[in-house]
C-alpha atoms as a PDB file:
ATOM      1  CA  UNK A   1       5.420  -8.285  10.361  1.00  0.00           C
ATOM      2  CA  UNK A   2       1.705  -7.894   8.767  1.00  0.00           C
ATOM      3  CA  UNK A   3       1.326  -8.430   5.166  1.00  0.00           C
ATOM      4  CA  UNK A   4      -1.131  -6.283   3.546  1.00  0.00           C
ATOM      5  CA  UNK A   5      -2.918  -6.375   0.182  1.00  0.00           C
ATOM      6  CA  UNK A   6      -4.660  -3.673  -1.162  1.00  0.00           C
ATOM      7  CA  UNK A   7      -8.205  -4.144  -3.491  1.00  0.00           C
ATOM      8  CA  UNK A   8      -9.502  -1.392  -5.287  1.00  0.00           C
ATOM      9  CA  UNK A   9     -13.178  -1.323  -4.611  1.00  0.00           C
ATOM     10  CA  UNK A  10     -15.171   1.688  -6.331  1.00  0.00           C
ATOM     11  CA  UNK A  11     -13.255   4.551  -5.675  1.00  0.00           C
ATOM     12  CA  UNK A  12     -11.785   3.280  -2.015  1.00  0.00           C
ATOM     13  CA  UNK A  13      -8.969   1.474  -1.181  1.00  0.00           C
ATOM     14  CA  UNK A  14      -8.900  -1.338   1.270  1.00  0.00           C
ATOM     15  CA  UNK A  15      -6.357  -3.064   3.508  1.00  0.00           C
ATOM     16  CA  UNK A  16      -6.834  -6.438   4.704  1.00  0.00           C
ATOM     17  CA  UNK A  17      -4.725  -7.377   7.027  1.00  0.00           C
ATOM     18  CA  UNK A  18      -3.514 -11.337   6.204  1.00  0.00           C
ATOM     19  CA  UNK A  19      -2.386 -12.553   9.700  1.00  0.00           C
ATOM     20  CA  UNK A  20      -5.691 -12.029  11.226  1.00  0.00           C
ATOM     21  CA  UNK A  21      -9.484 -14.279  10.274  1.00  0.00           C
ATOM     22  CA  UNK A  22     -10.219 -12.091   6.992  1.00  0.00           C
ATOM     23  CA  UNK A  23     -13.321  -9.278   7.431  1.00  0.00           C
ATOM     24  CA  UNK A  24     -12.727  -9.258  11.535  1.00  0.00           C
ATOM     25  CA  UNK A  25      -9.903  -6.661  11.998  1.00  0.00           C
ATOM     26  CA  UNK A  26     -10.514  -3.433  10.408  1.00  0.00           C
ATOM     27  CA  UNK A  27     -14.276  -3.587   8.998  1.00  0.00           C
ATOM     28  CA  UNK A  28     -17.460  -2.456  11.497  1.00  0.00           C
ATOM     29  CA  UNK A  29     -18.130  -5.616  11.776  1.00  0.00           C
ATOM     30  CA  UNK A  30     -18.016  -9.429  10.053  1.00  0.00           C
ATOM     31  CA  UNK A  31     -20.239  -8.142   7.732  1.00  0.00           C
ATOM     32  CA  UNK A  32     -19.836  -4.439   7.486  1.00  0.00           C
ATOM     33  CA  UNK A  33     -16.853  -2.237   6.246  1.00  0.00           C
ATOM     34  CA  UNK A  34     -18.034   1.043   6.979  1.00  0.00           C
ATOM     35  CA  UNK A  35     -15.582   3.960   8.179  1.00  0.00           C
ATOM     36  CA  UNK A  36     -16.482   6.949   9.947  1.00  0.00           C
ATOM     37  CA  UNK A  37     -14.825   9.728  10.258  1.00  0.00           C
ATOM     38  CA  UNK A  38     -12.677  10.722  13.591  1.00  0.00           C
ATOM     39  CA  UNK A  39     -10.682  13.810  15.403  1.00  0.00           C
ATOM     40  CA  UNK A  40      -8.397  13.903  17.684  1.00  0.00           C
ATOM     41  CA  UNK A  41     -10.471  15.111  20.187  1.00  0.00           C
ATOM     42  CA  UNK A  42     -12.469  11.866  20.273  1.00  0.00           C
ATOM     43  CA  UNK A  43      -9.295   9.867  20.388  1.00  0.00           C
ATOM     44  CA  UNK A  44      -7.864  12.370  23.552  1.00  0.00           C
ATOM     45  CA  UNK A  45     -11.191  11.482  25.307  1.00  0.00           C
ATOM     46  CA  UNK A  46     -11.279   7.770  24.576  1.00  0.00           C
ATOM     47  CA  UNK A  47      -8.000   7.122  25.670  1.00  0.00           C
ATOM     48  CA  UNK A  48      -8.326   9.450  28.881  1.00  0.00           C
ATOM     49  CA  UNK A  49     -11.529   7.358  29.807  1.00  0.00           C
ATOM     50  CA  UNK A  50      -9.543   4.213  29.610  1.00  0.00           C
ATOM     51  CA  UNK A  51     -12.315   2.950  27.135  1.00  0.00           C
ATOM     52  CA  UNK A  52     -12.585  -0.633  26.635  1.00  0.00           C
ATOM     53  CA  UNK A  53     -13.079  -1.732  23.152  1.00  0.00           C
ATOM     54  CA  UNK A  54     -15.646  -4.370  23.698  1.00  0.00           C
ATOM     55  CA  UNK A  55     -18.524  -2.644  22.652  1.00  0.00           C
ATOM     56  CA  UNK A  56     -17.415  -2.581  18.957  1.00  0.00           C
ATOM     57  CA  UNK A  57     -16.550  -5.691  16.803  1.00  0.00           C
ATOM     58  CA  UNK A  58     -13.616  -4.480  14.446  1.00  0.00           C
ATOM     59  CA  UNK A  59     -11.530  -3.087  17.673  1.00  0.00           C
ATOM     60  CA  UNK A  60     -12.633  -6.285  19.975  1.00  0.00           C
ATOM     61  CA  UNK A  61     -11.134  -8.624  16.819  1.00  0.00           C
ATOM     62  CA  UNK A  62      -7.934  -6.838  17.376  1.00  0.00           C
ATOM     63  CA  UNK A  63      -7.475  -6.574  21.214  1.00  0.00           C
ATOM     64  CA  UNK A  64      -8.608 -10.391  21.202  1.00  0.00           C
ATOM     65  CA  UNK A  65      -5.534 -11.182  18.945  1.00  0.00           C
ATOM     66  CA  UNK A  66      -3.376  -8.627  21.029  1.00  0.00           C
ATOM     67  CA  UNK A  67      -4.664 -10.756  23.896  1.00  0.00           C
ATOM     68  CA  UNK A  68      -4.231 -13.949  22.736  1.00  0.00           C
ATOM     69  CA  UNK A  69      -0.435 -12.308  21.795  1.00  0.00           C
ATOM     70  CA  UNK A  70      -0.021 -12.008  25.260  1.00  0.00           C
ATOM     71  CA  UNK A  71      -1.643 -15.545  26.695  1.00  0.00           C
ATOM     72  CA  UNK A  72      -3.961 -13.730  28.310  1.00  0.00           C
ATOM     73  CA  UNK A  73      -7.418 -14.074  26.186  1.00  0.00           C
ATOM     74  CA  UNK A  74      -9.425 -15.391  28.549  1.00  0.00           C
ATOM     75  CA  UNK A  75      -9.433 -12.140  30.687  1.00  0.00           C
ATOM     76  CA  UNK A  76     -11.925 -10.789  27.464  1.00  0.00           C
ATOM     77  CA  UNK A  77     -13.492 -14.187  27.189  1.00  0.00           C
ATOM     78  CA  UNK A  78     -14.536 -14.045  30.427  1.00  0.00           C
ATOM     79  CA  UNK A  79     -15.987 -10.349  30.146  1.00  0.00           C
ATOM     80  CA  UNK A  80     -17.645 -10.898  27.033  1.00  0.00           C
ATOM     81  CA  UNK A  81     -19.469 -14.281  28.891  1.00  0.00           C
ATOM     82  CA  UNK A  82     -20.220 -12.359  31.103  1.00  0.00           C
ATOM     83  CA  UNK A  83     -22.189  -9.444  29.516  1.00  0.00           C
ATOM     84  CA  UNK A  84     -23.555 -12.241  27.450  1.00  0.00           C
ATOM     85  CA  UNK A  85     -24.935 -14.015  30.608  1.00  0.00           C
ATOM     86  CA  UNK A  86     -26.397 -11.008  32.190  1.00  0.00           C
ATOM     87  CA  UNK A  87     -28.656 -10.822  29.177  1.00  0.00           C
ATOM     88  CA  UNK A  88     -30.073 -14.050  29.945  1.00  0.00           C
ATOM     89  CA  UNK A  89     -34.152 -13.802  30.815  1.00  0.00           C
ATOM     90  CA  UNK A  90     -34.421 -17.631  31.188  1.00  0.00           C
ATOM     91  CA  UNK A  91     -33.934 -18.638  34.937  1.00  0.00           C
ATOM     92  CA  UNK A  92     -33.014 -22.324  33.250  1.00  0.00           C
ATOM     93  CA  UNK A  93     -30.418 -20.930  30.725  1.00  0.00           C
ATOM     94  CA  UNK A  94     -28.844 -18.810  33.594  1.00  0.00           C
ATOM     95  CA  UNK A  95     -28.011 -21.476  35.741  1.00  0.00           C
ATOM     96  CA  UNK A  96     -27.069 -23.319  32.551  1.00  0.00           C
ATOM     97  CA  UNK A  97     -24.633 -20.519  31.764  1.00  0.00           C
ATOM     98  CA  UNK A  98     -23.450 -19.955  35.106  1.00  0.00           C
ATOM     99  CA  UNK A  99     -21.666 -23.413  35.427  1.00  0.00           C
ATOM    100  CA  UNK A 100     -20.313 -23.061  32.016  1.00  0.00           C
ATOM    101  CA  UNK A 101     -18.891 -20.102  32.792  1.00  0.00           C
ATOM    102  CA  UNK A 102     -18.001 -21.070  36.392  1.00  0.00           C
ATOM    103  CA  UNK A 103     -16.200 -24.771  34.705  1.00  0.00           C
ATOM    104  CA  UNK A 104     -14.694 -22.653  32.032  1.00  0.00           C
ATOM    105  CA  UNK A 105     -12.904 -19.250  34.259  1.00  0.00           C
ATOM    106  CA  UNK A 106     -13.438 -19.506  37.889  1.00  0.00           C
ATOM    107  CA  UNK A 107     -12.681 -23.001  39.484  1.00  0.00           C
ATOM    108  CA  UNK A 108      -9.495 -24.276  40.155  1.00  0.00           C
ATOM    109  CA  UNK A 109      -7.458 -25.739  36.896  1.00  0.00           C
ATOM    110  CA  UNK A 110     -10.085 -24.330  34.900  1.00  0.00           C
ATOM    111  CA  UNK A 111      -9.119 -24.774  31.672  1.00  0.00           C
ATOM    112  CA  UNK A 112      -9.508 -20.742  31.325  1.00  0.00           C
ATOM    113  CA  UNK A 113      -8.848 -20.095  34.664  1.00  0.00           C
ATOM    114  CA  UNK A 114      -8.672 -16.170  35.466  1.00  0.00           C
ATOM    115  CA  UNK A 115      -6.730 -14.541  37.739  1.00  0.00           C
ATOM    116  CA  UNK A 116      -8.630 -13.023  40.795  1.00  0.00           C
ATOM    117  CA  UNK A 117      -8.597 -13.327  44.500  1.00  0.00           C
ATOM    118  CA  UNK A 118      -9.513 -16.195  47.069  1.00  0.00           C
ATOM    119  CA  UNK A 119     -12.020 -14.093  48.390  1.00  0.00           C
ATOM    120  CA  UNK A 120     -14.181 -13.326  44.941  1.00  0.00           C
ATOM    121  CA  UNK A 121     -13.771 -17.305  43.846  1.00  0.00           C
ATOM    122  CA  UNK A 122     -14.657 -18.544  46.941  1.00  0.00           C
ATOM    123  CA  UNK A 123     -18.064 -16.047  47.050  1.00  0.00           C
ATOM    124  CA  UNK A 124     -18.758 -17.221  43.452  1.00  0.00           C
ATOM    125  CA  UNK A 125     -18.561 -21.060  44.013  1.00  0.00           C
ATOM    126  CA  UNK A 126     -20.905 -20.445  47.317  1.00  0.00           C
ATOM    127  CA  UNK A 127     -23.330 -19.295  45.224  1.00  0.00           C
ATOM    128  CA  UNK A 128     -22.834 -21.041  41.798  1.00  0.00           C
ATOM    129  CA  UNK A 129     -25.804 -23.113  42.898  1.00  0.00           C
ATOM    130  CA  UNK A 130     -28.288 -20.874  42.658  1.00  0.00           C
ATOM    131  CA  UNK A 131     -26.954 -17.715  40.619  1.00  0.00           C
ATOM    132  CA  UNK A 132     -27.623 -14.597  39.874  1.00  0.00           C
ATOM    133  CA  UNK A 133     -27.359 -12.181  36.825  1.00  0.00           C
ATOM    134  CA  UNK A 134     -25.189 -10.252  39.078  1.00  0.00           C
ATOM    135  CA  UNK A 135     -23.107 -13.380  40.285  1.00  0.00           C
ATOM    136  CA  UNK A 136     -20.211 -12.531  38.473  1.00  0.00           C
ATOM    137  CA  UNK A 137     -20.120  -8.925  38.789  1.00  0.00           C
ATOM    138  CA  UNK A 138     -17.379  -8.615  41.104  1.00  0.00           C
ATOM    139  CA  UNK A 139     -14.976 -11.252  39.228  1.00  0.00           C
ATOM    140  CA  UNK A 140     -16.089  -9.396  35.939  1.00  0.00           C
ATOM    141  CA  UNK A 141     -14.893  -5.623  37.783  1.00  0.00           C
ATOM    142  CA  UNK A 142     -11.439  -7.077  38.422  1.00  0.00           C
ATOM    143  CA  UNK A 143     -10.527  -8.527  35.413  1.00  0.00           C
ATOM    144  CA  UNK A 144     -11.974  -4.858  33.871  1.00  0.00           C
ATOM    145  CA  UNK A 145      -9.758  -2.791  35.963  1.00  0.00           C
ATOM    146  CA  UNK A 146      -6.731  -5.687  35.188  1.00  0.00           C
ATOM    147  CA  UNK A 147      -7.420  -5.051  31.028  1.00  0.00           C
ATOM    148  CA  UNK A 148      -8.108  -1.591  31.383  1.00  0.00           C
ATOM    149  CA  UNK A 149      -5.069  -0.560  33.579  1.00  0.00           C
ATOM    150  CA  UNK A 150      -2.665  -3.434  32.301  1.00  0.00           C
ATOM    151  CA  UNK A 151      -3.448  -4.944  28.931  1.00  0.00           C
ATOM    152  CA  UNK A 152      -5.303  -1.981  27.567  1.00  0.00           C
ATOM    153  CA  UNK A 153      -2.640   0.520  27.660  1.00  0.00           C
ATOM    154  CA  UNK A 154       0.288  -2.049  25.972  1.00  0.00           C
ATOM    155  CA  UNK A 155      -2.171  -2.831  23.519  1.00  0.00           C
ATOM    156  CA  UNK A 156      -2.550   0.691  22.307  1.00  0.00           C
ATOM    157  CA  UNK A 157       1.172   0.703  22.015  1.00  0.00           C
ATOM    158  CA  UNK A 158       1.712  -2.642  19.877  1.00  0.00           C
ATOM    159  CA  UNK A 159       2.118  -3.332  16.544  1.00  0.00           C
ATOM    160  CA  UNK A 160      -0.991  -4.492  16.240  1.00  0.00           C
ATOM    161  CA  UNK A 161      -3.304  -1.229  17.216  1.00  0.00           C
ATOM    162  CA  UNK A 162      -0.448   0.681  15.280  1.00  0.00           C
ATOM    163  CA  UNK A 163      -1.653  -0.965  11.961  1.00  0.00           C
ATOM    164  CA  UNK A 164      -5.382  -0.756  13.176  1.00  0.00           C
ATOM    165  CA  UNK A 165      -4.615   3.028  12.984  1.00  0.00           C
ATOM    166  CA  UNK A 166      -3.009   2.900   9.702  1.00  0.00           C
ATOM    167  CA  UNK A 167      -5.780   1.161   8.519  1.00  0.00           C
ATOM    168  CA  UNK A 168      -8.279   3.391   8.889  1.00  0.00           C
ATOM    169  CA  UNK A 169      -5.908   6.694   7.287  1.00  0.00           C
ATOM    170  CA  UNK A 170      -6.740   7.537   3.623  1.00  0.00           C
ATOM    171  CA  UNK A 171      -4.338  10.591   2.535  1.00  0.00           C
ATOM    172  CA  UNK A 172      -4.966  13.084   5.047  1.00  0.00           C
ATOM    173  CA  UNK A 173      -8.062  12.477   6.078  1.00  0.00           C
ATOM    174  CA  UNK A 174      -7.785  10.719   9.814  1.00  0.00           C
ATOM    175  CA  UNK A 175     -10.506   7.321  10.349  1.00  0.00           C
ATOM    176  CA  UNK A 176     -13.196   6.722  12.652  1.00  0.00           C
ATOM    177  CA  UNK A 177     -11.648   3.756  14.909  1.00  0.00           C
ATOM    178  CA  UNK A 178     -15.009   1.868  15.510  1.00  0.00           C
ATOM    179  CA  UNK A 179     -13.774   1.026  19.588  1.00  0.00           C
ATOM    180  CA  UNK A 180     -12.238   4.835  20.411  1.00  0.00           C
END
């Protein structure tokens, strides 16, 4: 069960969450606790899109614990590496990044070793020596359709997205969820 602890600040109330790294779960982001307001419309689309909560901090904080719940955080480790590596201009960095990334999720007994097929690890280590930003793209698709059909959808059952939700109610008046 989540403990919560309310702190009147001006005129709102906030909920921080105990369990979970303080600031992470239900604010914008590390820094920001800004709410924005939501309908149900928006949440009907999200959730019919299958929309992965990466892109937003407060909602990737929460899937990452939901994850890590689960044993299976290294499925958004591994995405997250690898939208960071395809931002990588430096040719030296890339290939730097590439073997952390290939020592960290794709070889054999890697100590976060994801799950994808022969085929796709076998093309990746062929070409670890001189990669690409699109190396990884394929390994990256799989474990996206794995989170977003699998993970994704038990996630927005649990406990844990339940008091996400809560979080961001005040009376009647329904909160923007910053990943949705």
């Amino acid at each position: 069960r989540l403990w919560r602890e309310k702190k009147k600040i001006g005129d709102r109330d906030h909920v921080n969450i105990e369990k979970f790294p303080p600031g992470k779960i239900f604010s914008g982001s590390s820094t920001d606790s800004s709410i924005h307001p939501v309908n149900e419309e928006d949440i009907k689309r999200a959730r019919r899109k299958t929309v992965f909560p990466a892109r937003r901090l407060s909602g990737l904080d929460a899937f990452r614990t939901f994850l890590k719940s689960e044993f299976s955080e290294e499925n958004v480790e591994f995405w997250l590496a690898c939208e960071d590596f395809k931002k990588t201009e430096s040719a030296e960095k890339l290939v730097s990044k590439a073997k952390v990334i290939y020592s960290e999720f794709i070889e054999a007994d890697a100590p976060k070793e994801i799950n994808i097929d022969f085929s796709t690890r076998d093309l990746i280590s062929k070409n670890i020596a001189e990669p690409t930003r699109k190396c990884f793209d394929e390994a990256q698709k799989l474990i996206y359709s794995l989170m977003a059909k699998d993970s994704f959808p038990r996630f927005l059952k649990s406990e844990i997205y339940k008091e996400l939700v809560h979080s961001r109610q005040v009376g009647n008046h329904k909160k923007w969820l910053p990943f949705l």
